[in-house]
C-alpha atoms as a PDB file:
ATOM      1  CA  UNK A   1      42.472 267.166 159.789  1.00  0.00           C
ATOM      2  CA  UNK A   2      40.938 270.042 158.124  1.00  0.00           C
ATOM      3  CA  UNK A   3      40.144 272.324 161.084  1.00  0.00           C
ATOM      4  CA  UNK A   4      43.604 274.394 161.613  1.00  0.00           C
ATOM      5  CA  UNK A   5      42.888 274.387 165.494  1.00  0.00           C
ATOM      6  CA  UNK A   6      42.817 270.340 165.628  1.00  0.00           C
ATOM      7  CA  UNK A   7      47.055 270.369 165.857  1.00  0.00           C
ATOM      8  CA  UNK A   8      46.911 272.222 169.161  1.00  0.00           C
ATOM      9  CA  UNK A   9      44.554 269.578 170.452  1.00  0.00           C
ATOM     10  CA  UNK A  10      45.766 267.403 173.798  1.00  0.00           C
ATOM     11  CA  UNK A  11      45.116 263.572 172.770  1.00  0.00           C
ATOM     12  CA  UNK A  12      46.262 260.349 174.324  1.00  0.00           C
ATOM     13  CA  UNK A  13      48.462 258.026 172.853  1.00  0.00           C
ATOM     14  CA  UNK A  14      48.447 255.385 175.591  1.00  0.00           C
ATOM     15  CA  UNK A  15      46.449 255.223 178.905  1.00  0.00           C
ATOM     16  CA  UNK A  16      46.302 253.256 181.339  1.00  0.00           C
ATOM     17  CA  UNK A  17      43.943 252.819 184.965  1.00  0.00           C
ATOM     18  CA  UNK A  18      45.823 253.149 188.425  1.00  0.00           C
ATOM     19  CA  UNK A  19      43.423 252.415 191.240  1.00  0.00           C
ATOM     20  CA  UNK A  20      40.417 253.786 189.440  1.00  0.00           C
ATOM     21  CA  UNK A  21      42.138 256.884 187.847  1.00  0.00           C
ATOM     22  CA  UNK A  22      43.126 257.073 184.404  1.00  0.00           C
ATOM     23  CA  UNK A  23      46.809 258.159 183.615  1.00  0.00           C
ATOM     24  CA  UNK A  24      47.470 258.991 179.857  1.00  0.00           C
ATOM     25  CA  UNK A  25      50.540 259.748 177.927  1.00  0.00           C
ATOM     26  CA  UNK A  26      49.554 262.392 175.338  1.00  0.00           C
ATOM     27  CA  UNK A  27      51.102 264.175 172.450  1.00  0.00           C
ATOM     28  CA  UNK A  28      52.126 266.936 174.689  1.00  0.00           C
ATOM     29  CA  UNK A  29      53.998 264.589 177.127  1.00  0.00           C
ATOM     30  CA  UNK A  30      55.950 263.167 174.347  1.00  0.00           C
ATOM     31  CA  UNK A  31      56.634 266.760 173.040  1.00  0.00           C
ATOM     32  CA  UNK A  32      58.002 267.664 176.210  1.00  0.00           C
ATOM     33  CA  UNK A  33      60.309 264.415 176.694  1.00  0.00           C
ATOM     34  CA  UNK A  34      61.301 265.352 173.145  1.00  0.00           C
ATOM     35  CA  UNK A  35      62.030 268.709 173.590  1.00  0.00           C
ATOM     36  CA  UNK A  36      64.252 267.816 176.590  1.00  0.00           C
ATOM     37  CA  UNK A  37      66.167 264.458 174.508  1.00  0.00           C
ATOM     38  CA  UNK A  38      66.719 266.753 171.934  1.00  0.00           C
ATOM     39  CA  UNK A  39      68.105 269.653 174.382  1.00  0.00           C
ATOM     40  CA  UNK A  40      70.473 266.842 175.732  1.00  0.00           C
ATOM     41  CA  UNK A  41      71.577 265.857 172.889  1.00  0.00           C
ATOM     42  CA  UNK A  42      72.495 269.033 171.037  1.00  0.00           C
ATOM     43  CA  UNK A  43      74.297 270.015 174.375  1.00  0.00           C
ATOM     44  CA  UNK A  44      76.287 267.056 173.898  1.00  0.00           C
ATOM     45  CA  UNK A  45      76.872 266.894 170.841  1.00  0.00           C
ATOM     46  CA  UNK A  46      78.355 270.522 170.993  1.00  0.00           C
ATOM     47  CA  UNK A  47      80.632 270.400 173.992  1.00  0.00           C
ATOM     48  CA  UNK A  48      81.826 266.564 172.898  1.00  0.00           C
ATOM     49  CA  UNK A  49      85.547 266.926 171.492  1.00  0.00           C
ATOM     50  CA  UNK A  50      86.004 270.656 172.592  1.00  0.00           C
ATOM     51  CA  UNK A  51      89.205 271.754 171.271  1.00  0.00           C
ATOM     52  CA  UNK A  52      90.669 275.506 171.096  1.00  0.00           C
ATOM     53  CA  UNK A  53      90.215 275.904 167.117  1.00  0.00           C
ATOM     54  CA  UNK A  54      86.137 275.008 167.521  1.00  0.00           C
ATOM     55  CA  UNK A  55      84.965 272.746 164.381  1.00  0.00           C
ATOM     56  CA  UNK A  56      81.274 273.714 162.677  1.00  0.00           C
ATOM     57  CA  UNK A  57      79.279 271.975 165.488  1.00  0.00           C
ATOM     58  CA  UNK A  58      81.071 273.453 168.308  1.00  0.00           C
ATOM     59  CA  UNK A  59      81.505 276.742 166.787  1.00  0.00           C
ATOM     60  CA  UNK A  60      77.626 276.847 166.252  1.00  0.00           C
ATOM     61  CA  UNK A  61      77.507 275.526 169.875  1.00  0.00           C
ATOM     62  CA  UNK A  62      79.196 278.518 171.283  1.00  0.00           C
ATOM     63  CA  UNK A  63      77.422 280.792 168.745  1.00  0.00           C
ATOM     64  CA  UNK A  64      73.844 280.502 171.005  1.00  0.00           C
ATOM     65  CA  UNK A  65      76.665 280.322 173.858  1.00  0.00           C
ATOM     66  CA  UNK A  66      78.149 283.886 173.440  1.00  0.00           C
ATOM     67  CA  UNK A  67      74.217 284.884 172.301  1.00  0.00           C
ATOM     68  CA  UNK A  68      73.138 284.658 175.787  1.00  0.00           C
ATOM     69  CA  UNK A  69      76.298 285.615 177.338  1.00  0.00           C
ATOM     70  CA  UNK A  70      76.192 288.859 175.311  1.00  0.00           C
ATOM     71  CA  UNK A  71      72.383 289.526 175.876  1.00  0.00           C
ATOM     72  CA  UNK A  72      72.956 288.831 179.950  1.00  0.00           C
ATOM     73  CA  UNK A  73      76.192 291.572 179.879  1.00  0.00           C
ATOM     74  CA  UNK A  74      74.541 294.211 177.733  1.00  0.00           C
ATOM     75  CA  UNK A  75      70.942 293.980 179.145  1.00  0.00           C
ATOM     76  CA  UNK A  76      71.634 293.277 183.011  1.00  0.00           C
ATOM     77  CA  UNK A  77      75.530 294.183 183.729  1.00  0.00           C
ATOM     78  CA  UNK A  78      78.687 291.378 184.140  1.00  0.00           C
ATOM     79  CA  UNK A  79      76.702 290.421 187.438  1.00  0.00           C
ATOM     80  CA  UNK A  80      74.174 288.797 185.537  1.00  0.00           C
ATOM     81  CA  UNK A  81      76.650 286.422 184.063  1.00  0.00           C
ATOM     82  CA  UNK A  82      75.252 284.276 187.206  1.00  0.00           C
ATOM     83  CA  UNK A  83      72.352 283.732 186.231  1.00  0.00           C
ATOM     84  CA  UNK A  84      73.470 282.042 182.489  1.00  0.00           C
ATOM     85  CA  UNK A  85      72.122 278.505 183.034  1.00  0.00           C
ATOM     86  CA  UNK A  86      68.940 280.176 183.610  1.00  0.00           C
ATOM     87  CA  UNK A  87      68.807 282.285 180.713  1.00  0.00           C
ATOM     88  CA  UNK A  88      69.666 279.821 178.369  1.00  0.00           C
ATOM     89  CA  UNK A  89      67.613 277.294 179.425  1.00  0.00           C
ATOM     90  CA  UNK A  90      64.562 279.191 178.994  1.00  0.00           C
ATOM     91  CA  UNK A  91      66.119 280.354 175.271  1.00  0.00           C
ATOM     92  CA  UNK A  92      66.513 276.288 174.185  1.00  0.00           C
ATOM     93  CA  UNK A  93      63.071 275.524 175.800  1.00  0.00           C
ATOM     94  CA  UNK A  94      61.478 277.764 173.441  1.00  0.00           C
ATOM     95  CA  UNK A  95      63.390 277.487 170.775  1.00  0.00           C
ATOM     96  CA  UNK A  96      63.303 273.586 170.599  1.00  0.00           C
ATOM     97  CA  UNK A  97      59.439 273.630 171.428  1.00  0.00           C
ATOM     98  CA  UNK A  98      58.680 275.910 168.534  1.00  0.00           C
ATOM     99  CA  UNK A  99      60.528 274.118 166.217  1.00  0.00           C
ATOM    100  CA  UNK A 100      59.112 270.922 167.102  1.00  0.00           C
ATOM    101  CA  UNK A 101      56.028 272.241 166.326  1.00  0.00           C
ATOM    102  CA  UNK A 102      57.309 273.140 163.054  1.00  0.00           C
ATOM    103  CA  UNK A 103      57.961 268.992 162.123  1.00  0.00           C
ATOM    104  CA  UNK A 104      54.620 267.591 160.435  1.00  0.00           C
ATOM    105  CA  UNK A 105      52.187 266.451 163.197  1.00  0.00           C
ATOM    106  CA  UNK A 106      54.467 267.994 165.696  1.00  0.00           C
ATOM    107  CA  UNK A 107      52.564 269.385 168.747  1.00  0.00           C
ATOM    108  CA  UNK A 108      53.587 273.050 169.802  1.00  0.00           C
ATOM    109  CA  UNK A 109      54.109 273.045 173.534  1.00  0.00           C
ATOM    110  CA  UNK A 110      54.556 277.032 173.354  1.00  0.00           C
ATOM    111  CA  UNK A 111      51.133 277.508 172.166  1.00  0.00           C
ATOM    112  CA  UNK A 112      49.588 276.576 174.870  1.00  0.00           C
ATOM    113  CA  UNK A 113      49.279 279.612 177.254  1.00  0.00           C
ATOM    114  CA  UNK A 114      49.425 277.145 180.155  1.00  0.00           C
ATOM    115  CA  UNK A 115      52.805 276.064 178.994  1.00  0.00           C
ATOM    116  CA  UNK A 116      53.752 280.079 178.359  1.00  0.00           C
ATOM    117  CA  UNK A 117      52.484 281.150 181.713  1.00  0.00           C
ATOM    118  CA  UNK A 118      53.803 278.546 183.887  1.00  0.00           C
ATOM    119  CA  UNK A 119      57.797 279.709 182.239  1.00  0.00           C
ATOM    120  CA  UNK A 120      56.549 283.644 183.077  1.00  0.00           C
ATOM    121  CA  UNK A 121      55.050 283.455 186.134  1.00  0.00           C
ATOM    122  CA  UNK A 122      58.281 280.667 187.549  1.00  0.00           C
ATOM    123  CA  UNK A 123      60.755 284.203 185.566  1.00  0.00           C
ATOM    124  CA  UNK A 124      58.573 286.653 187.714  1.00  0.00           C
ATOM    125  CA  UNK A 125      58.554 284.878 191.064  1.00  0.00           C
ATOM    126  CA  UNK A 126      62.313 284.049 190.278  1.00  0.00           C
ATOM    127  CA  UNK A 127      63.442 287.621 189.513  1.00  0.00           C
ATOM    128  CA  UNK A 128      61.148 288.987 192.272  1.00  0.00           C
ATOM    129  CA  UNK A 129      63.113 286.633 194.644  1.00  0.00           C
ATOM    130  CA  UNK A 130      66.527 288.198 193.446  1.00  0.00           C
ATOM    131  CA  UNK A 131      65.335 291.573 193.837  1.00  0.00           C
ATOM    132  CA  UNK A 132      64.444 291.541 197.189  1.00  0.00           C
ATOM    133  CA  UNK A 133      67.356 289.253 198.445  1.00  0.00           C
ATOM    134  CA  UNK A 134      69.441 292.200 195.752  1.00  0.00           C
ATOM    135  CA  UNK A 135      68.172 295.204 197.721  1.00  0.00           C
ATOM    136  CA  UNK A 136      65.648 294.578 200.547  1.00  0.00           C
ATOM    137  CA  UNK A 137      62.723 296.940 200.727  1.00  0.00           C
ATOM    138  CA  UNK A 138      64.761 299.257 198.204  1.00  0.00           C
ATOM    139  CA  UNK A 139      63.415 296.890 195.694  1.00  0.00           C
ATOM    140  CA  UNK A 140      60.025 298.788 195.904  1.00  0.00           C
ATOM    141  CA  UNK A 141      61.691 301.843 194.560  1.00  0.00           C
ATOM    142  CA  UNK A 142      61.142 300.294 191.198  1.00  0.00           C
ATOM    143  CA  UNK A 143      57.469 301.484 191.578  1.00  0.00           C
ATOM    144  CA  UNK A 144      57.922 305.152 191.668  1.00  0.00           C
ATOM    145  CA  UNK A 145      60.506 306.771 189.397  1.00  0.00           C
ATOM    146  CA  UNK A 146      62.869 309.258 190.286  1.00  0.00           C
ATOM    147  CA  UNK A 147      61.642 312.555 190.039  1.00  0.00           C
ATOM    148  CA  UNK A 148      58.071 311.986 190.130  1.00  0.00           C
ATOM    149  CA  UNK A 149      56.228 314.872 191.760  1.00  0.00           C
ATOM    150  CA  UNK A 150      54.579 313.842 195.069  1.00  0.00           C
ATOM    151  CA  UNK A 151      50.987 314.414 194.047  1.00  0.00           C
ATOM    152  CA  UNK A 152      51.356 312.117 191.050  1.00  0.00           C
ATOM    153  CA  UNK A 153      53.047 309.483 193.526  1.00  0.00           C
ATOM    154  CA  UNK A 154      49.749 307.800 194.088  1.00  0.00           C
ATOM    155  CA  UNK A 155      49.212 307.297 190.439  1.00  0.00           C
ATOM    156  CA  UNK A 156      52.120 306.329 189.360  1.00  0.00           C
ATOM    157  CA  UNK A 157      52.569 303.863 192.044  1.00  0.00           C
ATOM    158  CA  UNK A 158      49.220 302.195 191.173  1.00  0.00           C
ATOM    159  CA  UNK A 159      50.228 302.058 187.183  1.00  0.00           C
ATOM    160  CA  UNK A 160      53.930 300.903 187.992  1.00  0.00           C
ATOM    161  CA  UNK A 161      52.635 298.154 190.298  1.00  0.00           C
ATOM    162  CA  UNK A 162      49.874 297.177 187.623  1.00  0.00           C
ATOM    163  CA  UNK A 163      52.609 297.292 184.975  1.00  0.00           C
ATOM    164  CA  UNK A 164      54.760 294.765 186.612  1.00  0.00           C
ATOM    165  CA  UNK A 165      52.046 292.329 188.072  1.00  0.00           C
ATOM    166  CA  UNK A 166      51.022 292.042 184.195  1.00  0.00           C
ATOM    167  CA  UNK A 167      54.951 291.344 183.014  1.00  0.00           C
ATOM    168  CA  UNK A 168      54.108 287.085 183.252  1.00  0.00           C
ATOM    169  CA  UNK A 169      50.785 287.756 181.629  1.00  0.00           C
ATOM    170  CA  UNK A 170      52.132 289.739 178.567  1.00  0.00           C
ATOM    171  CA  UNK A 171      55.569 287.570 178.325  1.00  0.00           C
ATOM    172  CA  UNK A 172      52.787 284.397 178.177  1.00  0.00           C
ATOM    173  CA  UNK A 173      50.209 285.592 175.472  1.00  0.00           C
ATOM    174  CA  UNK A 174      52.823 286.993 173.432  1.00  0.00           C
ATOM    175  CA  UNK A 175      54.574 283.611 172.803  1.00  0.00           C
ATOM    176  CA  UNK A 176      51.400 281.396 172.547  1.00  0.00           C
ATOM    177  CA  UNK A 177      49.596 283.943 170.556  1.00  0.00           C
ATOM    178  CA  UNK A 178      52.186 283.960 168.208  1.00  0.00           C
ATOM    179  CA  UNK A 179      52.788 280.228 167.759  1.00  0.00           C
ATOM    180  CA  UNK A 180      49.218 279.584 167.797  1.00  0.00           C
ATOM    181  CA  UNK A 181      48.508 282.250 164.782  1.00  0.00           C
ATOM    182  CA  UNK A 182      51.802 281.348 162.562  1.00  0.00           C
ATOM    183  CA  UNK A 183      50.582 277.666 162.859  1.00  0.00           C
ATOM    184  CA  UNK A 184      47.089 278.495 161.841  1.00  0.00           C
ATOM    185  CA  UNK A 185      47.867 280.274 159.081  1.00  0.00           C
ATOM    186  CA  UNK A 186      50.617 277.225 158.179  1.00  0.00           C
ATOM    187  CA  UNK A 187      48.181 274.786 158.334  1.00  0.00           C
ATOM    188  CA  UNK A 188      45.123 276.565 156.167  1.00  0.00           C
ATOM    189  CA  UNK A 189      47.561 277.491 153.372  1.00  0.00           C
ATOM    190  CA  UNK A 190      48.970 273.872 153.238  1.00  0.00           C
ATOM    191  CA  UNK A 191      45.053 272.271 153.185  1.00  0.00           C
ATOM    192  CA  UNK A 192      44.707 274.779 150.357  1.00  0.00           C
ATOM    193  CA  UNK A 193      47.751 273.239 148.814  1.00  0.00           C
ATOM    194  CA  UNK A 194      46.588 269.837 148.872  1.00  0.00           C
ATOM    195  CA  UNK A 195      43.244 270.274 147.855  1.00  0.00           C
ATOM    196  CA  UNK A 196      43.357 272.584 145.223  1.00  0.00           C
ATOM    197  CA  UNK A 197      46.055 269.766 143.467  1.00  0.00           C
ATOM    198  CA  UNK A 198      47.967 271.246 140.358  1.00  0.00           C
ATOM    199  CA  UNK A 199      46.039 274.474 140.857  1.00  0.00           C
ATOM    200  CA  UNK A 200      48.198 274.699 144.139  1.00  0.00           C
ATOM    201  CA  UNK A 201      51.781 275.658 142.588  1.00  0.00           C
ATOM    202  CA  UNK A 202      52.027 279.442 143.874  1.00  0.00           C
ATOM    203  CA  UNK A 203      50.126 278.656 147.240  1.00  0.00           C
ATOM    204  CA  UNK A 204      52.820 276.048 147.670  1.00  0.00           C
ATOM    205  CA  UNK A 205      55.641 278.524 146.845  1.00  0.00           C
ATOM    206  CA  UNK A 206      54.021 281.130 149.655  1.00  0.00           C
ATOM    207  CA  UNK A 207      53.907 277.913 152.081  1.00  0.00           C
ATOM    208  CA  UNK A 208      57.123 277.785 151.551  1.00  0.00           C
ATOM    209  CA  UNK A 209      58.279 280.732 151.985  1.00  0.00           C
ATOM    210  CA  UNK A 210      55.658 280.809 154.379  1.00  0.00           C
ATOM    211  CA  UNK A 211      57.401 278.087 156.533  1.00  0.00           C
ATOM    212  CA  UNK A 212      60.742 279.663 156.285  1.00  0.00           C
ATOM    213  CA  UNK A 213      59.081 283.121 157.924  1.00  0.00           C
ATOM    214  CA  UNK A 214      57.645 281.194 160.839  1.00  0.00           C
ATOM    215  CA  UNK A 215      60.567 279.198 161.170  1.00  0.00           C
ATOM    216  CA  UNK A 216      62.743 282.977 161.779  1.00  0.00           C
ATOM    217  CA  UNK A 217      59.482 283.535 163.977  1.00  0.00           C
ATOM    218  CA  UNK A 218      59.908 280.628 166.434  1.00  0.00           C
ATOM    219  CA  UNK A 219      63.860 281.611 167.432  1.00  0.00           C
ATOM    220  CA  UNK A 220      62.754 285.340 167.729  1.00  0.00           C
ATOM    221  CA  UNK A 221      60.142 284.847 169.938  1.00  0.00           C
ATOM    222  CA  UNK A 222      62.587 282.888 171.932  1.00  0.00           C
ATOM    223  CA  UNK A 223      65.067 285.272 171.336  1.00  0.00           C
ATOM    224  CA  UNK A 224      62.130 287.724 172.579  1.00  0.00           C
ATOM    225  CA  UNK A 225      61.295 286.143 175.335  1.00  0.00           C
ATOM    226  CA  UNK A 226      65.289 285.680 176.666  1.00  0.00           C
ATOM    227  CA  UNK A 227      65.524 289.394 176.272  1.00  0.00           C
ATOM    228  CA  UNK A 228      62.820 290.422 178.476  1.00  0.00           C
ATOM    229  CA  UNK A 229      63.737 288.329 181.138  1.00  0.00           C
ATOM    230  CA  UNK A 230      66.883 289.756 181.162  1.00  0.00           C
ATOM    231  CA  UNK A 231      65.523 293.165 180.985  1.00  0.00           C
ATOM    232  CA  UNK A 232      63.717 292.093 184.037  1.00  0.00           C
ATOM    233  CA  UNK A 233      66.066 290.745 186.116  1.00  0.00           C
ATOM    234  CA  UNK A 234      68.158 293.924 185.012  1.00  0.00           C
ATOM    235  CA  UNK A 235      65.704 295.790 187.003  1.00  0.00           C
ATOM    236  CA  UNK A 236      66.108 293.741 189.967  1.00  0.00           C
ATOM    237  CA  UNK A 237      70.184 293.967 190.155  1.00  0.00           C
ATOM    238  CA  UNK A 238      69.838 297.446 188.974  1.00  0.00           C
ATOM    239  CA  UNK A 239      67.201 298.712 190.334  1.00  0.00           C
ATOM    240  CA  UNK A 240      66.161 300.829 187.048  1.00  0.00           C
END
């Protein structure tokens, strides 16, 4: 698999007919089921033996815990603390995906911008939703700014209302773009590697180090992503 694009290819592992239609389980169905055994298990695994003096596992548990509790109070207010489960399940989504993707012949779910806009466009309709059950019609205030002079209100109203149709578009293409470019570059510097043989020492070190940078990539664009919704849905409690 020499061409760097092949990994973020859909292929089917099994298929099978069902009156005349062909069903097939592919590489990004079994990325998916992994992403959410592995969720599952790492929530277990964290929260099983809970005691008041936390031991490593636990304590790393409520580590990404207190994260997202801390991003939700500072970003949004203490009546954000609601929306938590929400938050953080986006944040382990990610985060697991991308690292999947990390594991040799892993498939990266978050590189497909199907996969990133389908999570945007289910945070916009979602915060949208809690705006306008938040504040009613006052919700549209977010479009013009206080202050604003009256013969810019036209304007303004047209670029705010641009702005915030385009938040699921920009919160999808950031996180697929970068997946899909760190993973491109990951997998041309590794063919390198094996094909240049004992030549390949110092590209080997910079795959490494390589790896280790994309690895810090993957849980800051999840980190990135968790922020912005919040920032978003700060908007809609807050109205600013």
């Amino acid at each position: 698999m020499l061409n760097p694009l092949e990994q973020f290819l859909v292929k089917p592992i099994i298929s099978f007919t069902v009156f005349s239609h062909t069903i097939s389980f592919t590489n990004s169905t079994l990325a998916f089921f992994a992403t959410y055994i592995i969720i599952l298990l790492l929530t277990k695994i964290a929260c099983r033996n809970s005691s008041l003096i936390p031991n490593k596992i636990q304590a790393c548990g409520e580590a990404f815990f207190l994260l997202i509790d801390n991003m939700l109070i500072s970003t949004a207010g203490k009546q954000s603390q609601k929306f938590f489960t929400l938050i953080f399940s986006l944040f382990m989504f990610i985060l697991v995906s991308n690292s999947i993707g990390m594991i040799p012949f892993g498939f990266t779910t978050t590189s497909h911008i199907f996969v990133t806009f389908t999570l945007a466009i289910f945070v916009f309709i979602t915060i949208t939703i809690v705006g306008f059950i938040k504040n009613g019609f006052s919700y549209f205030s977010l479009l013009l700014p206080k202050g604003t002079p009256i013969f810019l209100a036209p304007l303004i109203i047209l670029i705010e209302l641009f702005a915030y149709l385009a938040r699921p578009v920009s919160l999808s293409i950031r996180l697929a773009a970068n997946m899909t470019a760190g993973h491109v570059v990951l997998k041309v510097l590794a063919t390198f590697v094996v094909l240049s043989g004992l030549l390949g020492v110092m590209p080997f070190i910079l795959l490494t180090i390589l790896t280790g940078f994309e690895i810090f990539i993957s849980i800051l664009q999840a980190y990135i992503f968790s922020v912005l919704t919040c920032a978003y849905l700060s908007d809609a409690l807050n109205l600013h």
